[in-house]
N, C-alpha and C. Protein backbone atom coordinates (compact mmCIF):
# COMPACT_ATOMS: atom_id res chain seq x y z
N UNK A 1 -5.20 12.44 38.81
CA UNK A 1 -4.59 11.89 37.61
C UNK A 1 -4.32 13.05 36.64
N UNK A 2 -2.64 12.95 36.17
CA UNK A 2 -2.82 13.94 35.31
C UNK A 2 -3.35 13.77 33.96
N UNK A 3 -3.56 15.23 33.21
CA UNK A 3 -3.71 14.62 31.32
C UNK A 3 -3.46 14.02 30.75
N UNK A 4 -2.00 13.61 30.63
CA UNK A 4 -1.44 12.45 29.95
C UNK A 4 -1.56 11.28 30.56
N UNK A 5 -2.15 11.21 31.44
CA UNK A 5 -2.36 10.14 32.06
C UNK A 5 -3.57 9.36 31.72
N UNK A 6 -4.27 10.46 31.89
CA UNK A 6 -6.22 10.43 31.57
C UNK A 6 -5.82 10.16 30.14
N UNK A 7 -5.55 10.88 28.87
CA UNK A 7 -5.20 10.33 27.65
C UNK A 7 -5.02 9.05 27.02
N UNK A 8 -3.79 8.50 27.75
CA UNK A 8 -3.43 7.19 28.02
C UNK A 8 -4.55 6.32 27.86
N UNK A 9 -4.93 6.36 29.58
CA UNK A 9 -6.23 5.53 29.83
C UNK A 9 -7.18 4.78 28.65
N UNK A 10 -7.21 6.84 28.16
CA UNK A 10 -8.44 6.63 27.54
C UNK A 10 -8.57 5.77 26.21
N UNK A 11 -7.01 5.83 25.98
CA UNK A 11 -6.26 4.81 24.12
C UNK A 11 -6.75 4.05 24.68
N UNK A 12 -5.82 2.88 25.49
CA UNK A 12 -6.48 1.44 26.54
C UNK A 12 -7.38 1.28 26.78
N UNK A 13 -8.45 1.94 27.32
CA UNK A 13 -9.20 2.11 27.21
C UNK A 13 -10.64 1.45 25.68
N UNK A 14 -9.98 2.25 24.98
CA UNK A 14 -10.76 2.47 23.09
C UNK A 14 -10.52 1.06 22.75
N UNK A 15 -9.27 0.75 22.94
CA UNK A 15 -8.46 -0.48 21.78
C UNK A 15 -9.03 -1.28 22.76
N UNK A 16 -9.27 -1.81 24.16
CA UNK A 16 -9.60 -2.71 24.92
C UNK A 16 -10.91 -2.88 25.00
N UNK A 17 -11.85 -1.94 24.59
CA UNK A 17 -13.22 -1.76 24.03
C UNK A 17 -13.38 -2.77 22.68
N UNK A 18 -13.01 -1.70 21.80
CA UNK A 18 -13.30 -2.27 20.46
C UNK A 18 -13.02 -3.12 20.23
N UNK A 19 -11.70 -3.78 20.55
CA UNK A 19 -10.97 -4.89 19.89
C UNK A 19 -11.35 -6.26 20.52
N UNK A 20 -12.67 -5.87 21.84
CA UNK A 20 -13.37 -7.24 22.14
C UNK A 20 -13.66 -8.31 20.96
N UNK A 21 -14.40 -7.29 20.17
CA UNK A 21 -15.14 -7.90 19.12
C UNK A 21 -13.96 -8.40 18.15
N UNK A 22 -14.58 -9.96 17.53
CA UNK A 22 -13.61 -10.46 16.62
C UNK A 22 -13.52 -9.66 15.69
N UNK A 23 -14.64 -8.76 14.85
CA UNK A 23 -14.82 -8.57 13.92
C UNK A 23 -13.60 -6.96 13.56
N UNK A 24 -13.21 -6.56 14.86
CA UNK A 24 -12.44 -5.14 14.89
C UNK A 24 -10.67 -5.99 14.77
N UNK A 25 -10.35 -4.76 13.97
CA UNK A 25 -8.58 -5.05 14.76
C UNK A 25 -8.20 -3.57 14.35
N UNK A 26 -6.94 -3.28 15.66
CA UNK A 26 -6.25 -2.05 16.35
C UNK A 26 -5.73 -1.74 14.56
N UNK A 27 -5.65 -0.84 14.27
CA UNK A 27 -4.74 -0.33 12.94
C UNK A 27 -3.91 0.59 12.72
N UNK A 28 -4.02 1.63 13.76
CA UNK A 28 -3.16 2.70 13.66
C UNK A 28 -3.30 3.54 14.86
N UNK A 29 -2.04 4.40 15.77
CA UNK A 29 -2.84 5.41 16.63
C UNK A 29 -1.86 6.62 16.35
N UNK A 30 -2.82 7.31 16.00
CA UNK A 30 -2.54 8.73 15.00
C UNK A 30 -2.12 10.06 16.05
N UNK A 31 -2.12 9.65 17.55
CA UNK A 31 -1.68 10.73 18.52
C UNK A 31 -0.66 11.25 18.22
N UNK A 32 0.56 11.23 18.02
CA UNK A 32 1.67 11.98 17.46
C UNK A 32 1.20 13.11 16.04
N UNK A 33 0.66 11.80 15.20
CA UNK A 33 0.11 13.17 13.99
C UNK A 33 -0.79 14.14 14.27
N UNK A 34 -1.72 13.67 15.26
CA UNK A 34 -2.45 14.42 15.93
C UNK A 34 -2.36 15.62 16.16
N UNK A 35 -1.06 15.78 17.25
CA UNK A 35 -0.37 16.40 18.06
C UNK A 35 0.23 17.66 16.76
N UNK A 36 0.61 16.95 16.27
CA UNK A 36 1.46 17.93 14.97
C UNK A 36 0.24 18.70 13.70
N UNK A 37 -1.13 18.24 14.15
CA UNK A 37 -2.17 19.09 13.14
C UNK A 37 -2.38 18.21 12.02
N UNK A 38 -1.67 16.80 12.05
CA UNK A 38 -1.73 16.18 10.70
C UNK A 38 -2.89 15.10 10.70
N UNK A 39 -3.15 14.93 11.43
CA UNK A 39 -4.39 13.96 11.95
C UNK A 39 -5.53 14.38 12.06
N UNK A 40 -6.74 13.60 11.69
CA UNK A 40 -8.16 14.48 12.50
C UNK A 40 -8.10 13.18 12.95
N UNK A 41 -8.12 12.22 13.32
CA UNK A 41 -8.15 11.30 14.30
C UNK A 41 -7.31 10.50 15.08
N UNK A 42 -7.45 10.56 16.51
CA UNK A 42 -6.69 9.64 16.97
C UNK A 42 -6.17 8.58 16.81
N UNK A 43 -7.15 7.38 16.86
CA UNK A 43 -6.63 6.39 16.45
C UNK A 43 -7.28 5.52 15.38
N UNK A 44 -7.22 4.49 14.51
CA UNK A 44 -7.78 4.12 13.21
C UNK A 44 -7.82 2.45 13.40
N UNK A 45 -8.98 1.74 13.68
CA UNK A 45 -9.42 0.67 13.15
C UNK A 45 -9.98 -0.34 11.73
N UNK A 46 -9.85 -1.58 11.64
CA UNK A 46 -9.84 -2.22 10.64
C UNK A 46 -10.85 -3.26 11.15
N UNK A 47 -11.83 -3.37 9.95
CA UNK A 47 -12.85 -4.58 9.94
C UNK A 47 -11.58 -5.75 9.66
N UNK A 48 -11.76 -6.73 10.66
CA UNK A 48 -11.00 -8.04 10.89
C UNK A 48 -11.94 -9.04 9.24
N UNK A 49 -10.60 -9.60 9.05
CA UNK A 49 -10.94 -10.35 7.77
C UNK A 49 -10.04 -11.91 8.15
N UNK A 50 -9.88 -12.73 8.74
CA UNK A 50 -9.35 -13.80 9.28
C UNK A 50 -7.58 -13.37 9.71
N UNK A 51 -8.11 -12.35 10.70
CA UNK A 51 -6.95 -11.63 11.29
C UNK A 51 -6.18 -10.95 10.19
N UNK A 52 -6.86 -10.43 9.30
CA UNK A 52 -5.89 -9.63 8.21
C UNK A 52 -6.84 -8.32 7.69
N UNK A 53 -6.22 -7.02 7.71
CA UNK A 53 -6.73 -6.26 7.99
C UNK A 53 -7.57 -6.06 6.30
N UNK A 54 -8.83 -5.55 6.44
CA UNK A 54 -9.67 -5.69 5.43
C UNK A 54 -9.10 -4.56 4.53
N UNK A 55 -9.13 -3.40 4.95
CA UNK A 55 -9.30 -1.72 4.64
C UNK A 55 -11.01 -1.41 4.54
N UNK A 56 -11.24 -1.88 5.34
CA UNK A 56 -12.47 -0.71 6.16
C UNK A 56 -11.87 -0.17 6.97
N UNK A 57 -11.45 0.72 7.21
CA UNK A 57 -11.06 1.59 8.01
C UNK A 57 -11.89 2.61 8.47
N UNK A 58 -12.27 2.81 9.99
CA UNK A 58 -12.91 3.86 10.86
C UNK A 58 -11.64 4.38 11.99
N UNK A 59 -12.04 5.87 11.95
CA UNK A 59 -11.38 6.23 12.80
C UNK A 59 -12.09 6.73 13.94
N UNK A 60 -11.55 7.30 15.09
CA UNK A 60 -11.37 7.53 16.46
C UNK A 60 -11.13 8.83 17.12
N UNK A 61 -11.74 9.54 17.39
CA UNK A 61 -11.70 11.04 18.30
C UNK A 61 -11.79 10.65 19.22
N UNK A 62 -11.06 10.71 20.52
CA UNK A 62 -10.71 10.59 21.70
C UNK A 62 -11.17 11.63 22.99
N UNK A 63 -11.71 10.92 23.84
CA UNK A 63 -12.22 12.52 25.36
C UNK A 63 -11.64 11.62 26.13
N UNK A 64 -12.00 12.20 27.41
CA UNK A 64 -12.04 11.28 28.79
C UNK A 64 -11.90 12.60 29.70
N UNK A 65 -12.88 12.08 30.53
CA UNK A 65 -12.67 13.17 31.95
C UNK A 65 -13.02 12.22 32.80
N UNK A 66 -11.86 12.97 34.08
CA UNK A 66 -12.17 12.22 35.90
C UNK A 66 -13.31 12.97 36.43
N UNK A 67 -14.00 13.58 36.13
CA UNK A 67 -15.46 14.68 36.49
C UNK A 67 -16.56 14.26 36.24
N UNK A 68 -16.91 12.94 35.96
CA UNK A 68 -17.92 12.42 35.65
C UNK A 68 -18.39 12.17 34.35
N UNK A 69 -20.25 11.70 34.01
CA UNK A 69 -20.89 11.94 33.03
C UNK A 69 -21.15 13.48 32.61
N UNK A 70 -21.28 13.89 33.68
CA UNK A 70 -22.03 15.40 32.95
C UNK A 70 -20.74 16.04 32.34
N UNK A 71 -19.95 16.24 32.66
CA UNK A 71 -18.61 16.61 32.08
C UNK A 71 -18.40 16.05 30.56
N UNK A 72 -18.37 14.93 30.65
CA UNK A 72 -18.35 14.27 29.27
C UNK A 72 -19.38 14.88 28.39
N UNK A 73 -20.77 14.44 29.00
CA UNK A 73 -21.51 15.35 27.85
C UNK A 73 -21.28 16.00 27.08
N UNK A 74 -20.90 17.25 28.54
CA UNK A 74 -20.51 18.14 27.05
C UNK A 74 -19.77 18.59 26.81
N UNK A 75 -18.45 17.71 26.73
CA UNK A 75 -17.37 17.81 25.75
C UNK A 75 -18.07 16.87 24.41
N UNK A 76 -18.76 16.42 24.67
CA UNK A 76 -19.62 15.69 23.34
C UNK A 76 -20.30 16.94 22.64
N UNK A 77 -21.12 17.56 23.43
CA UNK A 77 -22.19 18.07 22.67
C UNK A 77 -21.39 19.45 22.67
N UNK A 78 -20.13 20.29 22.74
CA UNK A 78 -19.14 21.21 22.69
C UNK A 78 -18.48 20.84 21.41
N UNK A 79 -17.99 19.78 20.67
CA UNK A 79 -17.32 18.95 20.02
C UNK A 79 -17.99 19.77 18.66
N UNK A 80 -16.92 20.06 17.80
CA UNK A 80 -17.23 20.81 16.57
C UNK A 80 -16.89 20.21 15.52
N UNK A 81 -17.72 20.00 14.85
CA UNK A 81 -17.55 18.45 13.25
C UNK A 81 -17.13 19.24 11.89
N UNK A 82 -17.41 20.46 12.12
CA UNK A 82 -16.91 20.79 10.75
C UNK A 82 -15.26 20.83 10.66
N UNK A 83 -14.86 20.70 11.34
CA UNK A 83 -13.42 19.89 10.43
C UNK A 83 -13.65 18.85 9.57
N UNK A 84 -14.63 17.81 9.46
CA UNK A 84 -14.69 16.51 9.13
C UNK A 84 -15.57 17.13 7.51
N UNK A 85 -16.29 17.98 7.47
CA UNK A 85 -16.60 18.24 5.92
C UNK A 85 -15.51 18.16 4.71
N UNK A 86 -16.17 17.22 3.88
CA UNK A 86 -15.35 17.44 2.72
C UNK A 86 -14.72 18.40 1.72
N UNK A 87 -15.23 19.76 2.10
CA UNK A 87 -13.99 20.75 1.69
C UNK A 87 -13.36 21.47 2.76
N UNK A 88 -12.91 20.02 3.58
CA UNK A 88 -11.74 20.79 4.48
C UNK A 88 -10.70 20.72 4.05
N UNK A 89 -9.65 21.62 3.76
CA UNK A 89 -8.45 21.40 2.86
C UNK A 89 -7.62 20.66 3.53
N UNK A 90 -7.95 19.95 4.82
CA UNK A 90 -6.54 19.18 5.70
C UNK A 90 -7.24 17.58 4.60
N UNK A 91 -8.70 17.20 3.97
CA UNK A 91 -9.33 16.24 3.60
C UNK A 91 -8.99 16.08 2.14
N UNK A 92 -7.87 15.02 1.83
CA UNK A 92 -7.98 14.90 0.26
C UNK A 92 -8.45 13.69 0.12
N UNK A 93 -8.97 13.04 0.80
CA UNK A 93 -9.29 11.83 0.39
C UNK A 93 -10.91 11.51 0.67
N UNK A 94 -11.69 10.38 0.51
CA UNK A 94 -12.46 10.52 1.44
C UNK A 94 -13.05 10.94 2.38
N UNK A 95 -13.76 10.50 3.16
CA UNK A 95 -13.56 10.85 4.60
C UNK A 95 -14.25 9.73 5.05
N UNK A 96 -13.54 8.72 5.73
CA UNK A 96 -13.66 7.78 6.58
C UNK A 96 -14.92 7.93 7.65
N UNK A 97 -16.07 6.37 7.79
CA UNK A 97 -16.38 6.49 8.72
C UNK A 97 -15.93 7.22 10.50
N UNK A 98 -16.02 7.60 11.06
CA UNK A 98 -15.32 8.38 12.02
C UNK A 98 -16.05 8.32 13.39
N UNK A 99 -16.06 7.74 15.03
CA UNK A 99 -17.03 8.80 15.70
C UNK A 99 -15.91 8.93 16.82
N UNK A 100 -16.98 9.48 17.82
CA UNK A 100 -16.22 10.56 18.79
C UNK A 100 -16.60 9.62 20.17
N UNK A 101 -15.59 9.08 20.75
CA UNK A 101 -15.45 8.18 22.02
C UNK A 101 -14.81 8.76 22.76
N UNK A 102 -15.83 8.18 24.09
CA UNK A 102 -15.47 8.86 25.46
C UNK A 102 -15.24 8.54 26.79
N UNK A 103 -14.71 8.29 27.64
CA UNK A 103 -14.62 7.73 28.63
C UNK A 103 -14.59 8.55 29.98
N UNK A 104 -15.61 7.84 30.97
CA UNK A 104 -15.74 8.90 32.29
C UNK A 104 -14.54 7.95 33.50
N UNK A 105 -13.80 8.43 33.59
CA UNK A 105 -12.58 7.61 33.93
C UNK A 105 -12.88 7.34 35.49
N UNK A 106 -14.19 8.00 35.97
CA UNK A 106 -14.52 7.62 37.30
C UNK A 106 -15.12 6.08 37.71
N UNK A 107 -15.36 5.41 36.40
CA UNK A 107 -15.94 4.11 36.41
C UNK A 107 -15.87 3.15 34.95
N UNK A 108 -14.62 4.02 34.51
CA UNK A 108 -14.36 3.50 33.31
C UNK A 108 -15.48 3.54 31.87
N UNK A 109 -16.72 3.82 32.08
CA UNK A 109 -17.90 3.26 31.30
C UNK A 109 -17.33 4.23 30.10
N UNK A 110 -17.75 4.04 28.53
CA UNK A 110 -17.36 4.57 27.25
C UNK A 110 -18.54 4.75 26.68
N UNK A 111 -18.13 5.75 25.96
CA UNK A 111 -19.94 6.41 25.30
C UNK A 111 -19.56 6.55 23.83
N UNK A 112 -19.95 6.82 23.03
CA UNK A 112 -19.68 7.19 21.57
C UNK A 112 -20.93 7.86 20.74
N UNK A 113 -20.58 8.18 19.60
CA UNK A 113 -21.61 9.22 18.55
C UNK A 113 -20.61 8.85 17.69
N UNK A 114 -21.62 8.71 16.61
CA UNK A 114 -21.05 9.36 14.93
C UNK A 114 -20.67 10.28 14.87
N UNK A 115 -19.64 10.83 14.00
CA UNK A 115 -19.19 11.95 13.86
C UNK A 115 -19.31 12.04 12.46
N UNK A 116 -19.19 10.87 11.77
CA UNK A 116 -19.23 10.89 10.38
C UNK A 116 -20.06 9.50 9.97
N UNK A 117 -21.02 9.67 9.56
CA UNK A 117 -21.89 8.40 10.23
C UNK A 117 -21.90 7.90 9.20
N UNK A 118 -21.57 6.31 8.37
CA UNK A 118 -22.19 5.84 7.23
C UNK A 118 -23.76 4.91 7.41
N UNK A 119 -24.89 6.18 6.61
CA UNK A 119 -25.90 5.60 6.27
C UNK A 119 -26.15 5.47 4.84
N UNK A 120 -27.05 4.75 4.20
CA UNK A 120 -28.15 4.99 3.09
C UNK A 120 -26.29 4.61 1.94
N UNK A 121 -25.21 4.30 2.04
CA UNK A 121 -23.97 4.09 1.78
C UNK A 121 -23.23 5.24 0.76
N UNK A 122 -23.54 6.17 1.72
CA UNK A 122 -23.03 7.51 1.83
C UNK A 122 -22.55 7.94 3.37
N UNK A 123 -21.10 8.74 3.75
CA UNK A 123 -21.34 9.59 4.60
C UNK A 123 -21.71 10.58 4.88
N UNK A 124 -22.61 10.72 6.26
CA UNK A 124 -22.94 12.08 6.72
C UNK A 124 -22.23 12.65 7.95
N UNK A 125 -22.22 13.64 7.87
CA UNK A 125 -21.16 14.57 8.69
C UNK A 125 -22.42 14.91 9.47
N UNK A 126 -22.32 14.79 11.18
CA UNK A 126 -23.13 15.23 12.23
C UNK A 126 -22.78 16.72 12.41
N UNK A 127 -23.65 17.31 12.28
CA UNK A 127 -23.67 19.03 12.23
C UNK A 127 -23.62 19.24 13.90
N UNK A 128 -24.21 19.00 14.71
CA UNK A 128 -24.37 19.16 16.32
C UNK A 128 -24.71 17.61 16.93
N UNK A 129 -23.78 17.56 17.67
CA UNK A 129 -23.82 16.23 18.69
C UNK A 129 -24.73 16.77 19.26
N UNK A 130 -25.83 16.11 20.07
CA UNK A 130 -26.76 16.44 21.38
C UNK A 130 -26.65 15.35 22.08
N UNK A 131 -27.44 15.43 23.46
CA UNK A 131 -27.24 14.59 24.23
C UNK A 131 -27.91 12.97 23.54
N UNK A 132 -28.95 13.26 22.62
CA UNK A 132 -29.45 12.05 22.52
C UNK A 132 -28.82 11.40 21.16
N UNK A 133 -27.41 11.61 20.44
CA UNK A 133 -26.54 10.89 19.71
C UNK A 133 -25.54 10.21 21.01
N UNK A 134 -25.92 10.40 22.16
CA UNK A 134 -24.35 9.69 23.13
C UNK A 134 -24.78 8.48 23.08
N UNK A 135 -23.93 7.43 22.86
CA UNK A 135 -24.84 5.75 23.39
C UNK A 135 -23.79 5.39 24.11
N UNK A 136 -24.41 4.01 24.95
CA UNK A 136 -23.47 3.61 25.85
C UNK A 136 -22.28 2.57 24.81
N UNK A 137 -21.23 2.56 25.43
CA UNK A 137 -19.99 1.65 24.58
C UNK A 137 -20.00 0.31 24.76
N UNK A 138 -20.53 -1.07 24.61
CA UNK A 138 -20.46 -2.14 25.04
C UNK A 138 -20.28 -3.04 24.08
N UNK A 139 -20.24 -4.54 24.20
CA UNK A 139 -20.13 -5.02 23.32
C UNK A 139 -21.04 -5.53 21.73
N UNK A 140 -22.82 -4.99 22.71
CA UNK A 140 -23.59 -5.27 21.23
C UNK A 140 -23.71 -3.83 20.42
N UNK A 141 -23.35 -3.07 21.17
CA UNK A 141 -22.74 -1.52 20.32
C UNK A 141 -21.52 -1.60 19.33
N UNK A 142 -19.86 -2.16 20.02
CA UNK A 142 -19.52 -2.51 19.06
C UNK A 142 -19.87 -3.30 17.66
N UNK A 143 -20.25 -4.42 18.25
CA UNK A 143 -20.59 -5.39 17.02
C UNK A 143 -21.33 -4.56 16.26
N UNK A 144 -22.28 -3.81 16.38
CA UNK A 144 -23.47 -2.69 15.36
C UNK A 144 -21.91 -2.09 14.65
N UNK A 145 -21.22 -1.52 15.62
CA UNK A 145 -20.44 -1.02 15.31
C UNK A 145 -19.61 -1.21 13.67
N UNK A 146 -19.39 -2.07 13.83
CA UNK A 146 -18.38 -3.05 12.64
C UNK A 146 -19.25 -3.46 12.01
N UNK A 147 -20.49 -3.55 12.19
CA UNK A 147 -21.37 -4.31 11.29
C UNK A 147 -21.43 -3.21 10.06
N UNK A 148 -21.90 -1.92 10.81
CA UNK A 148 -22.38 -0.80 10.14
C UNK A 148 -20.96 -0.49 9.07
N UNK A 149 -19.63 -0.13 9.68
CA UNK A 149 -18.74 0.02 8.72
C UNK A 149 -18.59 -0.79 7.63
N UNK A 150 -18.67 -2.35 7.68
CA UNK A 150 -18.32 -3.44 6.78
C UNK A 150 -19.56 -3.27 5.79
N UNK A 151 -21.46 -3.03 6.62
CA UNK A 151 -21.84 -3.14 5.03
C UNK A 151 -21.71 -1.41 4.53
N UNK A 152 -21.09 -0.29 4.68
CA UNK A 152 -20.77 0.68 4.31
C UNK A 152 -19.86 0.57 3.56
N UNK A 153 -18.57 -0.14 3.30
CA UNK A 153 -17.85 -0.11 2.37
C UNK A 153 -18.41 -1.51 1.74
N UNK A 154 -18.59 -2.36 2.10
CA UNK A 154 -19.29 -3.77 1.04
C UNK A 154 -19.99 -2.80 -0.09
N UNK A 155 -21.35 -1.85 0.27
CA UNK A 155 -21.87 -1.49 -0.76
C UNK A 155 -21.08 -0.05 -1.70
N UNK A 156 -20.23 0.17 -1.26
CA UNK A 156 -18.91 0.90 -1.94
C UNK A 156 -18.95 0.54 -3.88
């Protein structure tokens, strides 16, 4: 399979993940801006509000390899966050919940980490991924998932 292929996948992949959950909806996919340096994230989700998009917005860093788990790893734990600090000059705004999703395209399974994690209703920027921020991608992960963004901006 080539790159753009594996790429692909891996969108279909994300949006066919996340968007199990009622509580997610698809909002944006930022690969073109990406591509052009204007993006730090792939693609951008919305806490679902009776199918109308809330503005919680989290975004999406994208992997995928046909080489397995160990491969993935560590493009996880390789993965460099200081772009995502707030005096990055590409950052005038915020900086959006954010993490870094992955897919081992040999069995489809999806992993994820914070990249920009909202706790304590502040974000924190993950200085070094390690192996023990990877979790598996499923559906009571999502739901944490959306749970965690919605009361992150609720207490906004």
């Amino acid at each position: 399979m080539n790159q753009s292929l594996i790429e692909a996948r891996a969108q279909n992949l994300c949006i066919m993940y996340l968007t199990r959950s009622p509580k997610i909806l698809f909002a944006r996919n930022n690969k073109d801006l990406f591509s052009k340096g204007h993006a730090l994230v792939d693609l951008e989700f919305d806490i679902n509000n009776d199918n109308f998009y809330k503005g919680f917005v989290f975004g999406v860093v994208l992997k995928a390899t046909q080489n397995g788990y160990s491969t993935l790893e560590k493009m996880f734990t390789d993965f460099k966050t200081g772009h995502f600090e707030p005096n990055n000059q590409q950052i005038s705004r915020k900086v959006m919940p954010v993490l870094l999703i992955g897919f081992d395209m040999t069995n489809d399974k999806g992993y994820f980490s914070w990249i920009s994690s909202p706790a304590n209703n502040q974000l924190t920027i993950v200085k070094k991924i390690t192996a023990a921020h990877i979790k598996g991608l499923n559906t009571r992960a999502v739901d944490e998932i959306a749970s965690i963004v919605e009361r992150y901006y609720t207490a906004q």
